[in-house]
Each structure stands twice: as structure tokens, then as C-alpha cells.
C-alpha atoms as a PDB file:
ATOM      1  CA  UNK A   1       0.000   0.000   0.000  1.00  0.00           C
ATOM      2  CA  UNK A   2       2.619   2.616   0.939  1.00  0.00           C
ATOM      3  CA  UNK A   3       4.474   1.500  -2.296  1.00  0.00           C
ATOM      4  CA  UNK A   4       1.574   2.368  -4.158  1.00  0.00           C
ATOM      5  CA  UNK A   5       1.006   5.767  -2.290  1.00  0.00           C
ATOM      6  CA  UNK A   6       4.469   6.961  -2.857  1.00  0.00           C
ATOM      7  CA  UNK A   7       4.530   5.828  -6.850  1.00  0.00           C
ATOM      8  CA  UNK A   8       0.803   7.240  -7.074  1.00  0.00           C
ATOM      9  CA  UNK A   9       2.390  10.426  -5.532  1.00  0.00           C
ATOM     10  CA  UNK A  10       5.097  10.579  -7.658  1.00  0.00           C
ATOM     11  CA  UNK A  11       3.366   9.784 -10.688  1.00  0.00           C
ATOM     12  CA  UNK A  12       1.026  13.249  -9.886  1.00  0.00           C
ATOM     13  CA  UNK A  13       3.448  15.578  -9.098  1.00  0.00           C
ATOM     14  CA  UNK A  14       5.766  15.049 -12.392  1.00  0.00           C
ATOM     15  CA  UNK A  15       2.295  14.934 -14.266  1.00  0.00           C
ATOM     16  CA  UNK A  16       1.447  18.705 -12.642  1.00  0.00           C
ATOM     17  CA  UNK A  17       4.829  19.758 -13.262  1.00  0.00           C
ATOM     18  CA  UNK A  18       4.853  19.335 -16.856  1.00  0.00           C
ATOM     19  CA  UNK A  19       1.200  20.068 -17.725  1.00  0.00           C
ATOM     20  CA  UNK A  20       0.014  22.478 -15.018  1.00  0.00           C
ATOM     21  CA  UNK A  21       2.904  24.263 -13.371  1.00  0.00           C
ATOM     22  CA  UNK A  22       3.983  26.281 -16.400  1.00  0.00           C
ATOM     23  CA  UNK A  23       0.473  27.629 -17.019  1.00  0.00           C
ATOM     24  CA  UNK A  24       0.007  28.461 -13.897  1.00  0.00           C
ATOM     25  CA  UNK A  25       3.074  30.612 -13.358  1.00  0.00           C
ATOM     26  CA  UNK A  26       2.627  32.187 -17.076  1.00  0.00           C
ATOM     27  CA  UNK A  27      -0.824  33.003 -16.515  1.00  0.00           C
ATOM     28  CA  UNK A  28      -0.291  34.599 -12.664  1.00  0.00           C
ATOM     29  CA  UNK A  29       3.435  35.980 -14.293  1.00  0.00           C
ATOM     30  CA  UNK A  30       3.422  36.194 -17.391  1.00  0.00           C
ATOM     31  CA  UNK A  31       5.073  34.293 -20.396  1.00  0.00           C
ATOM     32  CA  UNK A  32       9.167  33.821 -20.627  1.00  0.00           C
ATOM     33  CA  UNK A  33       9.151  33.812 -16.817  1.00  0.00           C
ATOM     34  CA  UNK A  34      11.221  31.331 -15.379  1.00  0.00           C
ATOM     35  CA  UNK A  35       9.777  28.141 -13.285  1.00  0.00           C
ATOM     36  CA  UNK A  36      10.966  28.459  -9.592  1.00  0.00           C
ATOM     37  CA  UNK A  37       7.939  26.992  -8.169  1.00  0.00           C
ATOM     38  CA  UNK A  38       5.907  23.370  -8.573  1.00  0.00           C
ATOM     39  CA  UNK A  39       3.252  21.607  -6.770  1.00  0.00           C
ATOM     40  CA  UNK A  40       4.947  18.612  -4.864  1.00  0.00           C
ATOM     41  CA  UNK A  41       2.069  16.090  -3.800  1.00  0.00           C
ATOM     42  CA  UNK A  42       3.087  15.201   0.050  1.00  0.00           C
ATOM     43  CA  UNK A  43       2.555  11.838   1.278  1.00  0.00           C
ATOM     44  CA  UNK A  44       1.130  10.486   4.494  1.00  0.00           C
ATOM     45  CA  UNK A  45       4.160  10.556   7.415  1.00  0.00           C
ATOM     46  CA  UNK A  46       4.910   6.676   7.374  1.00  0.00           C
ATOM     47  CA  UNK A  47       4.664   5.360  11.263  1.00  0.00           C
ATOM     48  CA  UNK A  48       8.805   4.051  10.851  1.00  0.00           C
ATOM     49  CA  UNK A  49      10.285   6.789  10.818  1.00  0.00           C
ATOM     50  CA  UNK A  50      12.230   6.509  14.563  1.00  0.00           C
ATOM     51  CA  UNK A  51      13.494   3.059  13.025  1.00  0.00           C
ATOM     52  CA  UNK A  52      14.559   4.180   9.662  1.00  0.00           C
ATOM     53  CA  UNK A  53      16.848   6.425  11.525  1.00  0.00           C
ATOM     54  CA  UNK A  54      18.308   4.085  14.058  1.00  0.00           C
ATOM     55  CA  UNK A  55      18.684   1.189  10.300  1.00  0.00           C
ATOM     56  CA  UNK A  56      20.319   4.831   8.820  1.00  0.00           C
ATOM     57  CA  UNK A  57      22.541   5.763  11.758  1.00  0.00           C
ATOM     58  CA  UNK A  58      23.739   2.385  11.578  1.00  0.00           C
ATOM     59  CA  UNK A  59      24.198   1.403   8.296  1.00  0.00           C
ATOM     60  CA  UNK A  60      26.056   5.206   8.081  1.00  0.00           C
ATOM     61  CA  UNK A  61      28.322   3.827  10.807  1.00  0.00           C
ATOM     62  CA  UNK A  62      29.072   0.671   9.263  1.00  0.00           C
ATOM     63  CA  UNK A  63      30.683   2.705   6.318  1.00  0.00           C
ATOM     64  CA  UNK A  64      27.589   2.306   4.257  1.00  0.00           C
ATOM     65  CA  UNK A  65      27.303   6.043   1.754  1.00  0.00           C
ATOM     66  CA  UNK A  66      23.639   6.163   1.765  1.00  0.00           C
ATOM     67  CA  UNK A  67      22.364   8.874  -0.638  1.00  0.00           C
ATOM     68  CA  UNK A  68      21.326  12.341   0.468  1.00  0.00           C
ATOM     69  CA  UNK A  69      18.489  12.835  -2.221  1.00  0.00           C
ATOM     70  CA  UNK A  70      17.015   9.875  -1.389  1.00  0.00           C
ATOM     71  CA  UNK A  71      17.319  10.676   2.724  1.00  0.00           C
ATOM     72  CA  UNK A  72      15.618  13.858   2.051  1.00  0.00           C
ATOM     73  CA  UNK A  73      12.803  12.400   0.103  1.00  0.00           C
ATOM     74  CA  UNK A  74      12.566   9.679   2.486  1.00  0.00           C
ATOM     75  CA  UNK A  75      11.900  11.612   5.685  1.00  0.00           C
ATOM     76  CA  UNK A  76      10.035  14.843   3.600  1.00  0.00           C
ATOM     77  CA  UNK A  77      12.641  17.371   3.620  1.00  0.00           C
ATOM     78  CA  UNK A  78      14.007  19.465   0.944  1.00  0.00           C
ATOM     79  CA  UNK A  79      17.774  19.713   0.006  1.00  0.00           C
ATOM     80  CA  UNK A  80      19.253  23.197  -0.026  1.00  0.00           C
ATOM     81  CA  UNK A  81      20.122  25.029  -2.808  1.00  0.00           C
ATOM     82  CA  UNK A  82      24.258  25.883  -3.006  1.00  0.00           C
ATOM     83  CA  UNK A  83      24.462  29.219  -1.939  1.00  0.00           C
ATOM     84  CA  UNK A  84      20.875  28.935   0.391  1.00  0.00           C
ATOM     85  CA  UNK A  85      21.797  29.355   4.177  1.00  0.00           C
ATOM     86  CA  UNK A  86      21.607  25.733   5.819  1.00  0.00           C
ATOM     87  CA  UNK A  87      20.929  24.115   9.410  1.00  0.00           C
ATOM     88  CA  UNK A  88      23.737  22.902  11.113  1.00  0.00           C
ATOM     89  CA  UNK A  89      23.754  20.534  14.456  1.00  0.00           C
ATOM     90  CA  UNK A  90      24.701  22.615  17.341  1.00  0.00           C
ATOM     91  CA  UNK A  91      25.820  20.639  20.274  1.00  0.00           C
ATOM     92  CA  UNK A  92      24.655  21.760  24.087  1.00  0.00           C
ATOM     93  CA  UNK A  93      27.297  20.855  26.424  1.00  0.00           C
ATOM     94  CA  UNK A  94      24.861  19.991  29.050  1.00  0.00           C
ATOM     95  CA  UNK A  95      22.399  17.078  27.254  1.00  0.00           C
ATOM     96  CA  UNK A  96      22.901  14.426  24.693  1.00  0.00           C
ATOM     97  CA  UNK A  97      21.585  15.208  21.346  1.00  0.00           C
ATOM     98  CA  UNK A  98      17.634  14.774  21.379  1.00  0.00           C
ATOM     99  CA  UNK A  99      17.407  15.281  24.880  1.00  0.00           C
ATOM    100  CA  UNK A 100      15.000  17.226  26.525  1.00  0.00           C
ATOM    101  CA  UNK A 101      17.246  17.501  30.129  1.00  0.00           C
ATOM    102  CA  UNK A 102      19.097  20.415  29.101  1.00  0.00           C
ATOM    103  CA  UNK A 103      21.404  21.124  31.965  1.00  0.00           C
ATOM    104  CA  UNK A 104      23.308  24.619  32.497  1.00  0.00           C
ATOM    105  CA  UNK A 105      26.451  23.986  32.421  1.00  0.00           C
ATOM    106  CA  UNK A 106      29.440  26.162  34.169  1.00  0.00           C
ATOM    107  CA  UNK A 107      31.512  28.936  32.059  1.00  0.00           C
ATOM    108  CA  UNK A 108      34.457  27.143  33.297  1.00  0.00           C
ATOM    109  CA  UNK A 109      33.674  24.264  30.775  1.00  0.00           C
ATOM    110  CA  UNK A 110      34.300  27.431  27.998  1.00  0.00           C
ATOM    111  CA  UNK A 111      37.048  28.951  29.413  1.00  0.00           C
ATOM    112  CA  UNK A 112      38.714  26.458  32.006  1.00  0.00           C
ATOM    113  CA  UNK A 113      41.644  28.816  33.071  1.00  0.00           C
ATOM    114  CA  UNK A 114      41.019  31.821  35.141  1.00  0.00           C
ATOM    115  CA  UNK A 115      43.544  33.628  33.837  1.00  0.00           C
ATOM    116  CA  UNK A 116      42.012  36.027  31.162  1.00  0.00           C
ATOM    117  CA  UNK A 117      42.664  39.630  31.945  1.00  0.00           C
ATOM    118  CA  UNK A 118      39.015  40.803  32.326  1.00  0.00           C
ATOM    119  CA  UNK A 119      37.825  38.033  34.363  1.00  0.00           C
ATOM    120  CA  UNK A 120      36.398  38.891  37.953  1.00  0.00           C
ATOM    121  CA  UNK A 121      38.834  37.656  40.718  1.00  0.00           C
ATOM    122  CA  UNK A 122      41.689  37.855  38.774  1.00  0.00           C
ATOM    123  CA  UNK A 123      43.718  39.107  40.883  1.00  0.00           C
ATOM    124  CA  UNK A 124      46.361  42.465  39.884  1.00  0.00           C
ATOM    125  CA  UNK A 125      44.129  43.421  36.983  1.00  0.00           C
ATOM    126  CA  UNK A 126      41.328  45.693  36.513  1.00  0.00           C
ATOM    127  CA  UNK A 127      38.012  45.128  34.669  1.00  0.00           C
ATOM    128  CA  UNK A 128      38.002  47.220  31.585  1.00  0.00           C
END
């Protein structure tokens, strides 16, 4: 069933994109204006997605190159464009990643001397 969904979905969307798409933008537009928009049909979410990233993070691990394009389509994200800003992971010192315990965390784990000038309680030199 979800095979069929996904080729029934794909089938659609190329089908708008090269009958209805063009009009559309042309008519709303004008002619001669270029095509930077399309009508993707979304499927439903499938209920596997937790365990298509833990089969992912392991096949990744066991030196498997898994292709990006398909990842994307996979789990319904878009790839960005070269040039277009992109998320990046940012790691909190004080939880693991997808945790929602995020603990503060000292600024000694930044900066574990205390011997930069500025610093309070340095001793023989002056805030600024």
C-alpha cells in the first residue's frame, strides 16, 4: 500500500509539473518567466520513521554512503540550494543530542583557566 502511495504520488506531481505548473506561473506571471515553483504532492508521514533512523545511523556507521536525495525524500525534507543558508547541528554541552534535560552547564567548561585579563577575581588586573 505505501508502495503504491508513494509511486501514485510521484506519478502526480511530475504529471502537474509538466502540464500544469507552467500555465500556472505564465498566466499569474506572465510568459518567458522562469519556473521556480511546482506543486509537490506530500505523502502520508509513514509510522517508521524513529526506526529508519536508528537502520540509517547504523548502516552510516558501518561505512555504508547512503544517498542524500534519497534521505531527504525519504523523511520529507528538501535539500538546499548551493548558496541557500543551511541548518547545522549545534551541540549543548549539558544534554545528549535529542534530549530534553538540558542542563546549564558552568563557564568554566568554555574557558577552564582563570587567567584572562578581564575576568572577575583575577587578581592584579582591573576590569576594563
Amino acid at each position: 500500500m505505501v508502495i503504491l502511495e508513494e509511486d501514485d504520488a510521484e506519478l502526480i506531481t511530475e504529471t502537474l509539473q509538466k502540464n500544469i505548473d507552467r500555465r500556472v506561473i505564465e498566466y499569474t506571471f506572465g510568459p518567458k518567466v522562469p519556473i521556480l515553483a511546482g506543486v509537490t504532492v506530500q505523502q502520508t508521514p509513514r509510522r517508521g520513521t524513529q526506526q529508519d533512523m536508528l537502520v540509517d545511523q547504523f548502516l552510516i556507521g558501518a561505512g555504508m554512503p547512503l544517498s542524500v536525495t534519497d534521505a531527504a525524500k525519504r523523511y520529507g525534507r528538501a535539500i538546499a540550494d548551493p548558496g541557500e543558508p543551511t541548518l547545522t547541528l549545534s551541540i549543548y554541552l549539558g544534554a545528549n543530542p535529542g534530549s530534553k534535560d538540558l542542563k546549564p552547564i558552568s563557564e568554566d567548561s568554555f574557558a577552564p583557566t582563570n587567567n584572562h585579563p578581564n575576568r572577575p577575581g583575577n587578581t592584579g588586573v582591573l576590569d576594563q
